[in-house]
Protein backbone atom coordinates (compact mmCIF):
# COMPACT_ATOMS: atom_id res chain seq x y z
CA UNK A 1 26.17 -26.78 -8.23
CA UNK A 2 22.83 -27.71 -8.91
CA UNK A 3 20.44 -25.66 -10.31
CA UNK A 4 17.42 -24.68 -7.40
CA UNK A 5 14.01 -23.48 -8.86
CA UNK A 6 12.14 -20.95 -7.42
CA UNK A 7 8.07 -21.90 -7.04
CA UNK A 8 7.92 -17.97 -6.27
CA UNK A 9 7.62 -15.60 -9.52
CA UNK A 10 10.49 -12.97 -9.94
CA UNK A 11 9.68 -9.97 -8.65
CA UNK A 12 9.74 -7.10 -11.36
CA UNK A 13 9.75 -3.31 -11.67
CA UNK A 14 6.06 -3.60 -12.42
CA UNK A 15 5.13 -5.17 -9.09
CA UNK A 16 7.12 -2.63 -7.06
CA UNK A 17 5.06 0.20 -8.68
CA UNK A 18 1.61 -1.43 -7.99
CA UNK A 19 3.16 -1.96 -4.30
CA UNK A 20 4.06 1.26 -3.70
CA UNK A 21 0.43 2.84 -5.60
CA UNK A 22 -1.22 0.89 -3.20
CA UNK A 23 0.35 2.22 -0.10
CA UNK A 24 -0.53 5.76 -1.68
CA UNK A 25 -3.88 4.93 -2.00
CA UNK A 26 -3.96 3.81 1.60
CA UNK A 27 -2.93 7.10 2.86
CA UNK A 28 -5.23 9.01 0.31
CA UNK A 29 -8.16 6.93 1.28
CA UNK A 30 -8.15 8.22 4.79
CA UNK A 31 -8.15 11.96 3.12
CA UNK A 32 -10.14 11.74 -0.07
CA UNK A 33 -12.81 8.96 -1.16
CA UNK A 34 -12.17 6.53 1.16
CA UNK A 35 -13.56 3.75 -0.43
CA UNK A 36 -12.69 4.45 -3.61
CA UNK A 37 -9.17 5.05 -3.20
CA UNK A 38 -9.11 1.94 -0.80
CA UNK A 39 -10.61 -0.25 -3.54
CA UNK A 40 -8.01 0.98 -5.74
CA UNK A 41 -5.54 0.41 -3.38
CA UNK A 42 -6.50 -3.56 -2.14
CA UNK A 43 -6.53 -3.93 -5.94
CA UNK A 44 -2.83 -2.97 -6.62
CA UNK A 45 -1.87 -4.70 -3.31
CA UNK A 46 -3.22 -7.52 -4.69
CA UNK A 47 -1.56 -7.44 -8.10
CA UNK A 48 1.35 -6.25 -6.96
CA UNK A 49 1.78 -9.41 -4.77
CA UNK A 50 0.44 -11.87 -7.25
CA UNK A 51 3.35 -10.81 -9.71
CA UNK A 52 5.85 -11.28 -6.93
CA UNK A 53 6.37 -8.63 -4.63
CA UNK A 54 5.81 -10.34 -1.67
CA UNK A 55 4.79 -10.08 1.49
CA UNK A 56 4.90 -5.98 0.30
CA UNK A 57 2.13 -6.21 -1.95
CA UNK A 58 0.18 -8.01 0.69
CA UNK A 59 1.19 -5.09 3.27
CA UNK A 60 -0.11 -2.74 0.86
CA UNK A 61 -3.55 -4.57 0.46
CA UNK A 62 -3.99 -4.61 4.47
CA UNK A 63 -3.37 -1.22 5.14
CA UNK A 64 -5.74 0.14 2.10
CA UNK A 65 -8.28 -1.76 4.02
CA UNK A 66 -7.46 -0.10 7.21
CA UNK A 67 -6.66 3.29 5.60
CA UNK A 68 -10.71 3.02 4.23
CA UNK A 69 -11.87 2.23 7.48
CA UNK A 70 -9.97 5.05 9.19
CA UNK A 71 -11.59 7.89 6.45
CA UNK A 72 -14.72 6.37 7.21
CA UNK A 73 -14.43 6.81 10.95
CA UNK A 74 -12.81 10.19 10.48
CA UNK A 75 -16.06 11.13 7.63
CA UNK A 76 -18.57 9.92 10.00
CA UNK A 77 -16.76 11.44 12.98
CA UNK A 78 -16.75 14.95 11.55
CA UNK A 79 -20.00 14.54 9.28
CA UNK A 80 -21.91 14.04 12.65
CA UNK A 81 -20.45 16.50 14.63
């Protein structure tokens, strides 16, 4: 057998926690500080998929940028009301 070499990086317990903060942040961002929390949560997407957990990491990123967008609608939405 021959010995196949992986371009991608390992995945490690380290990226799964960053993965899974940032899909917490997503759903806190539509409650509380939207675009704080969804900062915080792109960030640790982003991280979390640079140290190889992929495409999760990625997911994570995408959906703190929607859940920021949603708590902005839903601040503006009840803010103006």
């Amino acid at each position: 057998m021959a010995d196949m070499h992986s371009t991608a990086r390992p995945r490690g317990n380290a990226a799964r926690i960053c993965t899974i903060l940032g899909f917490v942040f997503a759903v806190v961002a539509v409650f509380l500080a939207p675009v704080l929390f969804g900062i915080v949560g792109v960030v640790l997407g982003i991280v979390g998929a640079v140290m190889g957990d992929k495409p999760l990491g990625w997911y994570a990123a995408a959906a703190s940028v929607v859940g920021a967008i949603i708590g902005i609608v839903l601040t503006a939405a009840i803010l103006n009301s």
